[in-house]
Each structure stands twice: as C-alpha cells, then as structure tokens.
Protein backbone atom coordinates (compact mmCIF):
# COMPACT_ATOMS: atom_id res chain seq x y z
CA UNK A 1 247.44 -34.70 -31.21
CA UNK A 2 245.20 -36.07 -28.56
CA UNK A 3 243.19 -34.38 -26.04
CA UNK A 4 245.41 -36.28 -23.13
CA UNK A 5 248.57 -35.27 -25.15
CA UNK A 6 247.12 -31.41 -25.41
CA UNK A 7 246.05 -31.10 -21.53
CA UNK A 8 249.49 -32.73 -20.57
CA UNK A 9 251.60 -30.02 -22.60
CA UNK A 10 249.36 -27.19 -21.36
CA UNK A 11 250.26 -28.82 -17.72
CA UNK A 12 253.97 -28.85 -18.39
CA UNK A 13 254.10 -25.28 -20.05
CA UNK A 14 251.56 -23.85 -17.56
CA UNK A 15 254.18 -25.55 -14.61
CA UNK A 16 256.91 -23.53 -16.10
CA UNK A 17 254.91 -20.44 -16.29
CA UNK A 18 254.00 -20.98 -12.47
CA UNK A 19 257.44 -21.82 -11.88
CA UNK A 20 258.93 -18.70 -13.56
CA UNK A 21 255.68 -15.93 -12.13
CA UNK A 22 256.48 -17.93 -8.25
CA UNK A 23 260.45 -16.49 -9.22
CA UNK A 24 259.36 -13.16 -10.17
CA UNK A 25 257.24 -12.95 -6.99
CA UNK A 26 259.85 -14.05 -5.05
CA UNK A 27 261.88 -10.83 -7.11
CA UNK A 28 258.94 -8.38 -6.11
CA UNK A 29 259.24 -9.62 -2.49
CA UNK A 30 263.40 -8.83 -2.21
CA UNK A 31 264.88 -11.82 -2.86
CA UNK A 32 267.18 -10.63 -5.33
CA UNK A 33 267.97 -13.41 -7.36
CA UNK A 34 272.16 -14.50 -8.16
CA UNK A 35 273.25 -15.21 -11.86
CA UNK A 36 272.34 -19.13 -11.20
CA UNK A 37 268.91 -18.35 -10.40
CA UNK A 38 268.73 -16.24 -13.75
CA UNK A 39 270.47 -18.85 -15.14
CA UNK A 40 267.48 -21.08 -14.53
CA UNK A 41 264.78 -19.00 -15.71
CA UNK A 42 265.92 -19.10 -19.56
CA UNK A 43 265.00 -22.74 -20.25
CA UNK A 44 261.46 -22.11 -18.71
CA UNK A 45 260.64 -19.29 -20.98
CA UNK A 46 261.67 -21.79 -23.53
CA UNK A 47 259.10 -24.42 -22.66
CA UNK A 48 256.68 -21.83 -22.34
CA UNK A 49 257.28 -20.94 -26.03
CA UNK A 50 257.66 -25.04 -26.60
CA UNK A 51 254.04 -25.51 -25.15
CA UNK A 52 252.93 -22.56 -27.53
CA UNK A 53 254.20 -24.03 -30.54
CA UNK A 54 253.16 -27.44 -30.01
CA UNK A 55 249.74 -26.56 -29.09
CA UNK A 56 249.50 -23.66 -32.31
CA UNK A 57 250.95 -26.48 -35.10
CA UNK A 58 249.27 -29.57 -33.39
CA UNK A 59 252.56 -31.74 -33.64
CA UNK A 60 253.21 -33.68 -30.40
CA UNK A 61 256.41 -34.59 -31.36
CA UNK A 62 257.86 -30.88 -29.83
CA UNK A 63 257.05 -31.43 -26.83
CA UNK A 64 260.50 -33.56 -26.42
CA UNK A 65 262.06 -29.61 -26.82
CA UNK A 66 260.02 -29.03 -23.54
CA UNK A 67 261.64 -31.46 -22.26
CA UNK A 68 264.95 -30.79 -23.04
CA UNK A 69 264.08 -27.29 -21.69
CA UNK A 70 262.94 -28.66 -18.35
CA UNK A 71 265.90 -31.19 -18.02
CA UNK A 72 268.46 -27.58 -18.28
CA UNK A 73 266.37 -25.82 -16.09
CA UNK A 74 266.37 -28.97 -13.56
CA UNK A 75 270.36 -29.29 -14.26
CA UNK A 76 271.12 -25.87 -13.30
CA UNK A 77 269.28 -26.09 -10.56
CA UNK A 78 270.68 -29.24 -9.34
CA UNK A 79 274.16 -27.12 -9.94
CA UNK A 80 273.25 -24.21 -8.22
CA UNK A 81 272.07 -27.14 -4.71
CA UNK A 82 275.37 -28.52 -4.90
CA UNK A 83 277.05 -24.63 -4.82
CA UNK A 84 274.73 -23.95 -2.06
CA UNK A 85 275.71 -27.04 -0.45
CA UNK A 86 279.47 -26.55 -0.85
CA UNK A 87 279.89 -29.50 -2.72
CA UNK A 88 281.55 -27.53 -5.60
CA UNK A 89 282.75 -24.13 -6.63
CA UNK A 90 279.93 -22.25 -8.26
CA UNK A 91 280.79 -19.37 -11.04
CA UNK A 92 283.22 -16.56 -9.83
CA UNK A 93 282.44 -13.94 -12.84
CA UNK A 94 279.66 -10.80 -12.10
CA UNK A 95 278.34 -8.76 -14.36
CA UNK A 96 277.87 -4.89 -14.60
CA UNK A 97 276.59 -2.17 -16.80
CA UNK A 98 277.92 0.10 -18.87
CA UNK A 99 281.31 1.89 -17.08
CA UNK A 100 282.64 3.63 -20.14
CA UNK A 101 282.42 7.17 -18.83
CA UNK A 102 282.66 6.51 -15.30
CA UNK A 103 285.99 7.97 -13.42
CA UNK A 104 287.29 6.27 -11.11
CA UNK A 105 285.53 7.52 -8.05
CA UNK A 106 282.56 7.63 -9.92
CA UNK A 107 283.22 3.25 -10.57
CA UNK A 108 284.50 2.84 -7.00
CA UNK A 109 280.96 4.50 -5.52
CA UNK A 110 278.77 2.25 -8.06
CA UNK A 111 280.77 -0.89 -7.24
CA UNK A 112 280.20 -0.47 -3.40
CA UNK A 113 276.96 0.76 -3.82
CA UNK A 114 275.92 -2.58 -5.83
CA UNK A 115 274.14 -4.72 -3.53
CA UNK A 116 275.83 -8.45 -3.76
CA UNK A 117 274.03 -11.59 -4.84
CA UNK A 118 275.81 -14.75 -3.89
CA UNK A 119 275.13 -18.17 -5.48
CA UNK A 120 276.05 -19.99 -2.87
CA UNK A 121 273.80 -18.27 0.36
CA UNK A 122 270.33 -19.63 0.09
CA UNK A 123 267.69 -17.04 0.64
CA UNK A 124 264.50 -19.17 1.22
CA UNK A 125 264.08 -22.14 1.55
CA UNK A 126 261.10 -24.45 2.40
CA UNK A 127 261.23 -27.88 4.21
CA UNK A 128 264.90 -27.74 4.69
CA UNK A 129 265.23 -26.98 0.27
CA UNK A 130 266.48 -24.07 -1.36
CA UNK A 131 264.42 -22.70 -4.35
CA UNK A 132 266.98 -24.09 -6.63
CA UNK A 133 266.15 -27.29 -5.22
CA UNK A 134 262.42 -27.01 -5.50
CA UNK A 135 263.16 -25.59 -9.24
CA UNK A 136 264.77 -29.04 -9.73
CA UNK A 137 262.29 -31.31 -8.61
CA UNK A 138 259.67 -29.65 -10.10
CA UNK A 139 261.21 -29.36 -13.19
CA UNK A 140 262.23 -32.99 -13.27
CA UNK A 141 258.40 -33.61 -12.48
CA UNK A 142 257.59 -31.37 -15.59
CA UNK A 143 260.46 -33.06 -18.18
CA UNK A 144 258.41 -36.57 -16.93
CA UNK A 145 254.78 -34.76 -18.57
CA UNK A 146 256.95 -33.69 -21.59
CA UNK A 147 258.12 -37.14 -22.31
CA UNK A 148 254.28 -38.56 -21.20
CA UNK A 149 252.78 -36.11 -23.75
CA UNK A 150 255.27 -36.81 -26.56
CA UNK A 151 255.51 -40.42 -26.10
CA UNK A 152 251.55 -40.81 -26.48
CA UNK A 153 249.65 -42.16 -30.13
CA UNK A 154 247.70 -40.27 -31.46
C-alpha cells in the first residue's frame, strides 16, 4: 500500500467519521433523527471499520468495501431526498420498545407521549438541501476516494 493510497483511505474513513459525529451533533442539538436517517448511519460505521482494516492489514484492495459502504449510505440518502421531496412513499412501519407488561392505558399514555419523527419533514437544511441530501453528496464524494485509493499500484 502506498502512502497516497494510505492518506486517501484515512480521508474517506475520517469523512465518514465527520459525517456520522456532524449527525450525532445534530442529535445533541434536538434534531431527533427518523428511521431513514438511522438508516444511513450503519454503512458509515462500516467504512469506518473498512478504513481500520485496510490501514491495520495493509491490503488496498478493501477499500472497494468502503466503497460499497459509502455508495448505501449515499443510496439511502438519495431515498430518504426523494421521500422528503414527495417523489415517493417513504417506509410506513415505527418501531417501539418493549410493551409486554403494559395495560392498555399504560400503552395508550406511552404511545401519545412518544414524540414523532417523520421521514418525510426535513428538519435542517442548508442551501436549499436537506441533511439527507448533503449525506448523499458527500458520500458519493467519499465512494469516488474509495475507488481512487483502491484503484492505485502499489
């Protein structure tokens, strides 16, 4: 592995750290994110542990995993645009914890009392793009350094 080839995964797995700490922030700052955005967070913790791995065994060749990982993360993101857009339907399911030994009342109260994260509102966005937008470009930019770094000779 060369130097270029080392410094351009530590780019694309550093972007995808930056990418996933600037989501968490966002988290920290109330803006609660919807099952998309969470959806979108997965394949970045994957490149992270890509870059790792390539880096740790020296073997360039992984870092077409990264971008593999960066491509989903850029795919659900493009997804979750086109629900905020209204060009499609995004998904309709929710998830909750644990009701077992909840009455009714007691299921009712938690229900209402669950604050309500829709995919298809955006909550930021910057120069007329949602974050799921900005996840996708960036992402795309970051699947183009994968490829860069794994398509170099050593």
């Amino acid at each position: 592995m060369t130097s270029q080839q080392r410094t351009a995964i530590l780019l694309a797995a550093g972007g995808s750290l930056a990418l996933l700490a600037g989501a968490f922030i966002f988290q920290a700052f109330g803006y609660a994110p919807c099952k998309l955005c969470i959806w979108q967070r997965w394949p970045h913790v994957a490149a992270i542990v890509i870059g790792v791995l390539c880096l740790a065994t020296r073997r360039a060749g992984l870092a077409w995993f990264g971008a593999l990982a960066a491509l989903a993360t850029a795919g659900v993101g493009l997804y979750h645009t086109g629900v905020e857009r209204g060009f499609w339907v995004g998904p309709t399911t929710c998830t909750s914890g644990d009701v077992g030994g909840l009455s009714a009342d007691d299921l009712m109260n938690q229900i209402l009392a669950a604050p309500l994260i829709r995919c298809d509102e955006v909550a930021w966005q910057l120069l007329g793009l949602s974050m799921a937008s900005w996840n996708a470009i960036l992402s795309l930019g970051l699947a183009a350094i994968w490829v860069w770094a794994a398509t170099r000779r050593a």
